[in-house]
N, C-alpha and C. Protein backbone atom coordinates (compact mmCIF):
# COMPACT_ATOMS: atom_id res chain seq x y z
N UNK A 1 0.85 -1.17 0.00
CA UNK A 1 0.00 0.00 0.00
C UNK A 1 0.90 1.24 0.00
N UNK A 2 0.69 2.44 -0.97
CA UNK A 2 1.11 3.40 -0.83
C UNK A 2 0.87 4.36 -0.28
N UNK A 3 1.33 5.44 0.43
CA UNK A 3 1.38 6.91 1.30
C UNK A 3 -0.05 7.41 0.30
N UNK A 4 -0.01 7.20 -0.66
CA UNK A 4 -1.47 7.90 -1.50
C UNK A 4 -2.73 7.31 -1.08
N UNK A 5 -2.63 5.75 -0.64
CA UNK A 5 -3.41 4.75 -0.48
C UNK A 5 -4.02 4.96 0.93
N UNK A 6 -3.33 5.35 2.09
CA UNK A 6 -3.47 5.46 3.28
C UNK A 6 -4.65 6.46 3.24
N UNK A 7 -5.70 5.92 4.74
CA UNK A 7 -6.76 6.56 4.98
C UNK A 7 -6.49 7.61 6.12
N UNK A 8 -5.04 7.58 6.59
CA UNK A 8 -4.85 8.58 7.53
C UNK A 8 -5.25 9.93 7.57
N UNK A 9 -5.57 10.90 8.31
CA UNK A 9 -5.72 12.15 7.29
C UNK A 9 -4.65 12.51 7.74
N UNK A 10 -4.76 13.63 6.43
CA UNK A 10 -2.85 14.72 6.65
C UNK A 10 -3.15 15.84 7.23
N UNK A 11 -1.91 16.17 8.08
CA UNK A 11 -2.12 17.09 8.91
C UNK A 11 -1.44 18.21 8.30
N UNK A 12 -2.16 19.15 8.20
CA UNK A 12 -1.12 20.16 7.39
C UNK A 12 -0.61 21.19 8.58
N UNK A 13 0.34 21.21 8.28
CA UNK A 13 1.70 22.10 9.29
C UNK A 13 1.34 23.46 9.55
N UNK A 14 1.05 24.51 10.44
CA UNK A 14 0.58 25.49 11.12
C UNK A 14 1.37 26.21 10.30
N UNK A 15 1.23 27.34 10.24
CA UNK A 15 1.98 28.77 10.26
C UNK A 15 1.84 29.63 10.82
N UNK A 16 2.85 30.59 11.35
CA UNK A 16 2.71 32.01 12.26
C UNK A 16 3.46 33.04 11.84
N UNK A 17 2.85 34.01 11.74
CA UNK A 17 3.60 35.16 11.40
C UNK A 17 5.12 35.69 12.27
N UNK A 18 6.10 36.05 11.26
CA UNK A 18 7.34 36.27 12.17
C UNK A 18 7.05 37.17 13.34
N UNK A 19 7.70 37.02 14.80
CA UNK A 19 7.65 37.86 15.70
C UNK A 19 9.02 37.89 16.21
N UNK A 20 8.78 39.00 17.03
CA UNK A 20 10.11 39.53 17.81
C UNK A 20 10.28 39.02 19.40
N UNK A 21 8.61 38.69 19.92
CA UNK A 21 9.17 38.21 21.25
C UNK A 21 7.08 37.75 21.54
N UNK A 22 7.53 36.95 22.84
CA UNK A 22 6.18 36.49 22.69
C UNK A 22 5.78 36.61 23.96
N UNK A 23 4.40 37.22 24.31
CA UNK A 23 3.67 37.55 25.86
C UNK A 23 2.88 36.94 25.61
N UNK A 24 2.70 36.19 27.55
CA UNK A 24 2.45 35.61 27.61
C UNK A 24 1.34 35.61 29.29
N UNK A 25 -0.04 35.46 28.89
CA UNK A 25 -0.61 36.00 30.30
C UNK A 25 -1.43 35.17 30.62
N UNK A 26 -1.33 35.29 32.07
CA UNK A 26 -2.02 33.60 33.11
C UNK A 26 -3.63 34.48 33.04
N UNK A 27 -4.44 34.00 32.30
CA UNK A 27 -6.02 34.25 32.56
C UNK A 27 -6.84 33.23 33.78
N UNK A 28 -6.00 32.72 34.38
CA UNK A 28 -6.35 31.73 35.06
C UNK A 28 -7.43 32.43 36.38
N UNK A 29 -8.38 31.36 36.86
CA UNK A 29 -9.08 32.46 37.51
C UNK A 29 -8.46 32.42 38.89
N UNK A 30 -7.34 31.62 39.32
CA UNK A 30 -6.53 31.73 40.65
C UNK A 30 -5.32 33.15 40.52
N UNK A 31 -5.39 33.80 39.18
CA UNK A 31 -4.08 34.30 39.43
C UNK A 31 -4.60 35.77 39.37
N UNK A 32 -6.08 35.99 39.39
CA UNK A 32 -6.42 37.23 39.75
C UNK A 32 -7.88 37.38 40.06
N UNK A 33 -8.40 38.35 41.01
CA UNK A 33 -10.00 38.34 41.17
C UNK A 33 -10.49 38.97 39.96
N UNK A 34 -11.91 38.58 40.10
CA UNK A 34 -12.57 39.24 38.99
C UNK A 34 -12.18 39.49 37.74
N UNK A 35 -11.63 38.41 37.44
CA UNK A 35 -11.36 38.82 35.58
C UNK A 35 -10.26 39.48 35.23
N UNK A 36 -9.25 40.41 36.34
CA UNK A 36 -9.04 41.01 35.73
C UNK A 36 -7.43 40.72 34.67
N UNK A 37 -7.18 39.78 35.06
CA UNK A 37 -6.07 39.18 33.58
C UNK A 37 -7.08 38.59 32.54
N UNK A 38 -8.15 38.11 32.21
CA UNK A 38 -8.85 38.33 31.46
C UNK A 38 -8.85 39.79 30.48
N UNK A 39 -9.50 40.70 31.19
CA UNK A 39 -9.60 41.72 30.98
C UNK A 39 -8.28 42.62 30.31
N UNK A 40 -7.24 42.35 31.04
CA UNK A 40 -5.82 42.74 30.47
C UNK A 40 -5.62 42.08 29.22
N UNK A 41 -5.65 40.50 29.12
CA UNK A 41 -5.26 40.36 27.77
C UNK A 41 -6.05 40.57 26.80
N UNK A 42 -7.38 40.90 27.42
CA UNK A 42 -8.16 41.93 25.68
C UNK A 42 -7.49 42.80 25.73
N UNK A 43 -7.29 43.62 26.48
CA UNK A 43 -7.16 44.96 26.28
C UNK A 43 -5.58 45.29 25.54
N UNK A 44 -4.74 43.81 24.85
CA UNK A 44 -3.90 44.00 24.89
C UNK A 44 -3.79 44.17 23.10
N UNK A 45 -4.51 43.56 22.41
CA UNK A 45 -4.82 44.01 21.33
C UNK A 45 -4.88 45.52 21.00
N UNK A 46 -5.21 46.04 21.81
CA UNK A 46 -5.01 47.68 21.17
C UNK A 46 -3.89 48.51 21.14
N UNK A 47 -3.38 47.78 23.00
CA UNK A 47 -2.10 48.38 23.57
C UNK A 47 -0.75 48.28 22.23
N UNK A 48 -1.04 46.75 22.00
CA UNK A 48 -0.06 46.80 20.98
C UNK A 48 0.22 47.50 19.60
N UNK A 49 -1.37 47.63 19.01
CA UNK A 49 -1.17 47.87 17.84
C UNK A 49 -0.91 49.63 18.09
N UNK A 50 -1.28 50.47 19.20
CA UNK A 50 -0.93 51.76 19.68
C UNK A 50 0.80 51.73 19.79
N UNK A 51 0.96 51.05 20.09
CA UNK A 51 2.81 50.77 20.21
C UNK A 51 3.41 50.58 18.94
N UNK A 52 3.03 50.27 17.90
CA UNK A 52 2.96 49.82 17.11
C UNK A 52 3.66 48.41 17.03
N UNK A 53 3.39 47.10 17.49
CA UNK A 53 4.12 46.25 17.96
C UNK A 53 2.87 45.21 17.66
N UNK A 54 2.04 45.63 16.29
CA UNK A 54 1.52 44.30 15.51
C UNK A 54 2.26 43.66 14.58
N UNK A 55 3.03 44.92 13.93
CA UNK A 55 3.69 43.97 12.48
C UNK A 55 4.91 44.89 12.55
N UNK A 56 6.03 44.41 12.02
CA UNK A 56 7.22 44.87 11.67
C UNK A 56 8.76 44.28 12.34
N UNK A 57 9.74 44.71 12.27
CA UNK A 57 10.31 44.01 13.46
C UNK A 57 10.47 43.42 14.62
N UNK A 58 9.79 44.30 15.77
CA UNK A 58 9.22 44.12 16.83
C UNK A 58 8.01 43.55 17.01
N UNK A 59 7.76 42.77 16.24
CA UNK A 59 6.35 42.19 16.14
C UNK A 59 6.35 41.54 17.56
N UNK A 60 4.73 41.67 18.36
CA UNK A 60 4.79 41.02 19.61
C UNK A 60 3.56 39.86 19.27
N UNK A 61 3.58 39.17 20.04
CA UNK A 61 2.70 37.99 20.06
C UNK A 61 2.65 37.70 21.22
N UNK A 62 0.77 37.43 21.17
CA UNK A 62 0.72 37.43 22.52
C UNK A 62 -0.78 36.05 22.77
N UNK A 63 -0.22 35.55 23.81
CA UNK A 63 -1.15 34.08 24.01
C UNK A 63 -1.31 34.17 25.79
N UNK A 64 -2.57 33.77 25.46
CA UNK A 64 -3.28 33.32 27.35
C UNK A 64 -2.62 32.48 27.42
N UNK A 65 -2.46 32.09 28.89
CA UNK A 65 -2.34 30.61 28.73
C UNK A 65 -3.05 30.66 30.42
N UNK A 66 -3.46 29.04 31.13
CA UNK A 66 -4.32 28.85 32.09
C UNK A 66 -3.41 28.60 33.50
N UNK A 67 -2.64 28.70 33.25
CA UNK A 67 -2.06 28.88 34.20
C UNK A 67 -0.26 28.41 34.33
N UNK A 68 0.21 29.29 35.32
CA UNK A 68 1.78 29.38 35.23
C UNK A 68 1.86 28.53 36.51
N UNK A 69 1.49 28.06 37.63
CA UNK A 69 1.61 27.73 38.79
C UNK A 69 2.28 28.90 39.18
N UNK A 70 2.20 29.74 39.42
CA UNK A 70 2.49 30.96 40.24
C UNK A 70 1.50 32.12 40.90
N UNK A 71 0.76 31.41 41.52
CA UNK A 71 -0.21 32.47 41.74
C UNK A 71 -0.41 33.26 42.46
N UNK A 72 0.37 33.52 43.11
CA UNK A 72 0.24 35.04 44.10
C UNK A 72 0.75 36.19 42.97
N UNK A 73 0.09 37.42 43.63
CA UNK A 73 0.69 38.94 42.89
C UNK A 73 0.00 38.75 41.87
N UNK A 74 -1.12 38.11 41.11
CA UNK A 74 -1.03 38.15 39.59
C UNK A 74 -2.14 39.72 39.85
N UNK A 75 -2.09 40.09 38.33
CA UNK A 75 -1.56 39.59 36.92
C UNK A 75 -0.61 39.00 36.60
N UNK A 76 -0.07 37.61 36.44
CA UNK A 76 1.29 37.71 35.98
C UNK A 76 1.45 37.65 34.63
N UNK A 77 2.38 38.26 33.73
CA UNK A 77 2.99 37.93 32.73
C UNK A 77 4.46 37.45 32.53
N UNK A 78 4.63 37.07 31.05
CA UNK A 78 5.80 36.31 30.70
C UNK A 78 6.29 36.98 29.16
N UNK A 79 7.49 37.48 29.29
CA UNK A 79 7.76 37.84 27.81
C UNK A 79 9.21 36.88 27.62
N UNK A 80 8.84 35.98 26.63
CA UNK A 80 10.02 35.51 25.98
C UNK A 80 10.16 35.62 24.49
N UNK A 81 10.97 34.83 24.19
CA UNK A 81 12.27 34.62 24.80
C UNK A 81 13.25 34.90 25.76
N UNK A 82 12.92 36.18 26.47
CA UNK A 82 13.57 36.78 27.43
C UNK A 82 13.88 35.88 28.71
N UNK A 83 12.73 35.28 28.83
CA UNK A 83 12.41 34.63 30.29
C UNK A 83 12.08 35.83 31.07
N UNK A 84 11.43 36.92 30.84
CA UNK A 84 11.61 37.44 32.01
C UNK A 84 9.86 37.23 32.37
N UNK A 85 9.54 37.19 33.85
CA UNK A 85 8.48 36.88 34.82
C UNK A 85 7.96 38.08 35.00
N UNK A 86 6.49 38.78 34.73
CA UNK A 86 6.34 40.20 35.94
C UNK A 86 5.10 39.65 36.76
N UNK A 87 5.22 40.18 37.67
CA UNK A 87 3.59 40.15 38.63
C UNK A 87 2.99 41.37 38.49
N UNK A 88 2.17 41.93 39.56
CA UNK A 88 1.04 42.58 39.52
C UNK A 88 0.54 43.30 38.46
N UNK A 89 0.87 42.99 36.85
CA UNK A 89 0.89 43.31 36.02
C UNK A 89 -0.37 44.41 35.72
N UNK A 90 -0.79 45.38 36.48
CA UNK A 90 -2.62 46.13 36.17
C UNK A 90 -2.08 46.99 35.03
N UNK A 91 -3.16 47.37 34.33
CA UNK A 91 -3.19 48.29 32.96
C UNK A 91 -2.27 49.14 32.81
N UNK A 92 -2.06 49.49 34.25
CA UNK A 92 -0.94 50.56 34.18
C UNK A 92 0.59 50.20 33.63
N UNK A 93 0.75 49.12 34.68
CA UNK A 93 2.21 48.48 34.34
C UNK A 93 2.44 47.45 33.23
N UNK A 94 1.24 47.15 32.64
CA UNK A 94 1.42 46.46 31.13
C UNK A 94 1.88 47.80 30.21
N UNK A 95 1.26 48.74 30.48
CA UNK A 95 1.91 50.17 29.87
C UNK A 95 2.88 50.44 30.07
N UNK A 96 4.04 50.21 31.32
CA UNK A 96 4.91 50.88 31.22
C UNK A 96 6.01 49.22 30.91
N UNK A 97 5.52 47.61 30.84
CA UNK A 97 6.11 46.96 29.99
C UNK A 97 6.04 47.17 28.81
N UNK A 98 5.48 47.37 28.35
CA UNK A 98 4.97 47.75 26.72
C UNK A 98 5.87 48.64 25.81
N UNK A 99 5.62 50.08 26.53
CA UNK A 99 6.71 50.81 26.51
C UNK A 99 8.41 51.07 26.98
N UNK A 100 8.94 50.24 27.81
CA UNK A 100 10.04 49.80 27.86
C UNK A 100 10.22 48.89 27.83
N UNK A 101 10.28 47.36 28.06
CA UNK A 101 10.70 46.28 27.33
C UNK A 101 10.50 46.27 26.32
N UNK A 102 8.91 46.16 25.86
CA UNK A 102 8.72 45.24 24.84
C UNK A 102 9.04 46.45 23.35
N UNK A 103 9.25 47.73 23.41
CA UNK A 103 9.22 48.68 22.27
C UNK A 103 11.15 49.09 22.38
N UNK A 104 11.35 49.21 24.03
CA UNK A 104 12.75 49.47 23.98
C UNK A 104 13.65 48.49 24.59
N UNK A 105 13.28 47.18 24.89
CA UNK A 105 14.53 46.04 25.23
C UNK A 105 14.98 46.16 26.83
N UNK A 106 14.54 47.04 27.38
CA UNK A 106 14.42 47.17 28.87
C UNK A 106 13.95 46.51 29.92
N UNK A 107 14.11 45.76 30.66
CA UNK A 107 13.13 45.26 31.53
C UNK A 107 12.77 46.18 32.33
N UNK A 108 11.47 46.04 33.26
CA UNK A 108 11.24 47.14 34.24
C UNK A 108 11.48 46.30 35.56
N UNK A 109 12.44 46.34 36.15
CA UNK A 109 12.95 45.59 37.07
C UNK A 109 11.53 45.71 38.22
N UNK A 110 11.40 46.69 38.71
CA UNK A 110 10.81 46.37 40.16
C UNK A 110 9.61 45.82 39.57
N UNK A 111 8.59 45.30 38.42
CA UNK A 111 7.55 44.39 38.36
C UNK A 111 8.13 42.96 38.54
N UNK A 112 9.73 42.45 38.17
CA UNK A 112 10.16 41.44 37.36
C UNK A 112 10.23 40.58 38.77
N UNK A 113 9.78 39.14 38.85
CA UNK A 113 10.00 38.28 40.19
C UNK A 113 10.62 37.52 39.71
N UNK A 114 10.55 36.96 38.38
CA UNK A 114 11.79 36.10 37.70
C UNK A 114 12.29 36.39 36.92
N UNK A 115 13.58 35.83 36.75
CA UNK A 115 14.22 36.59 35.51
C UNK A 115 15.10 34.75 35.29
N UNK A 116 15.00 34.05 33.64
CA UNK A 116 15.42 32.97 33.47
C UNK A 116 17.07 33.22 33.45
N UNK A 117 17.31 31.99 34.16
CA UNK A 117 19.23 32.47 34.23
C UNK A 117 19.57 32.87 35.13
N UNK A 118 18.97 33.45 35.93
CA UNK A 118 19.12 34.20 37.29
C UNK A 118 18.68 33.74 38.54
N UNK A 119 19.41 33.72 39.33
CA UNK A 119 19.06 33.06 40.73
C UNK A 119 18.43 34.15 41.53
């Protein structure tokens, strides 16, 4: 029997648009009351494309995910490749990640609780 013959189905291979770094936020409902990392990662669609950090070099990408096992302080986020960790992440301080890491390569240290590589 040939590969043509097979009833398997084919899986065809994903694609993603090139990015520059990828965020990453716990919507989980332990890692904040009331929604509000929910609420942050809508609101992050605008933040970015205001940054301009939908398309171009700095392209950001950004995915929920359900949880980090870290749940105190949240909001938390994650921007990698960096590895770097932030907590109490509220609207405000996704603004001032936004605008210095993720547009100028900065971390903002006093949000950051982990940093990968670092003890």
């Amino acid at each position: 029997m040939s590969d043509s013959d097979s009833s398997a189905p084919m899986v065809v291979k994903p694609k993603i648009g090139s990015y520059h770094r990828h965020l990453l936020v716990c919507t989980g409902p332990r890692c904040s009351a009331d929604g509000q990392s929910q609420a942050l990662f809508d609101s992050l669609g605008e933040k970015l494309k205001a940054a301009g950090l939908t398309t171009g070099e700095l392209r950001v990408k950004r995915s929920r995910v359900s949880c980090f096992a870290a749940c105190k302080g949240g909001p938390i986020a994650c921007v990698q490749p960096d590895g770097t960790w932030y907590y109490n992440v509220t609207p405000e301080n996704m603004d001032r990640i936004i605008d210095e890491h993720l547009c100028n390569g900065r971390r903002v240290d006093d949000l950051v609780f982990h940093q990968a590589g670092e003890e």
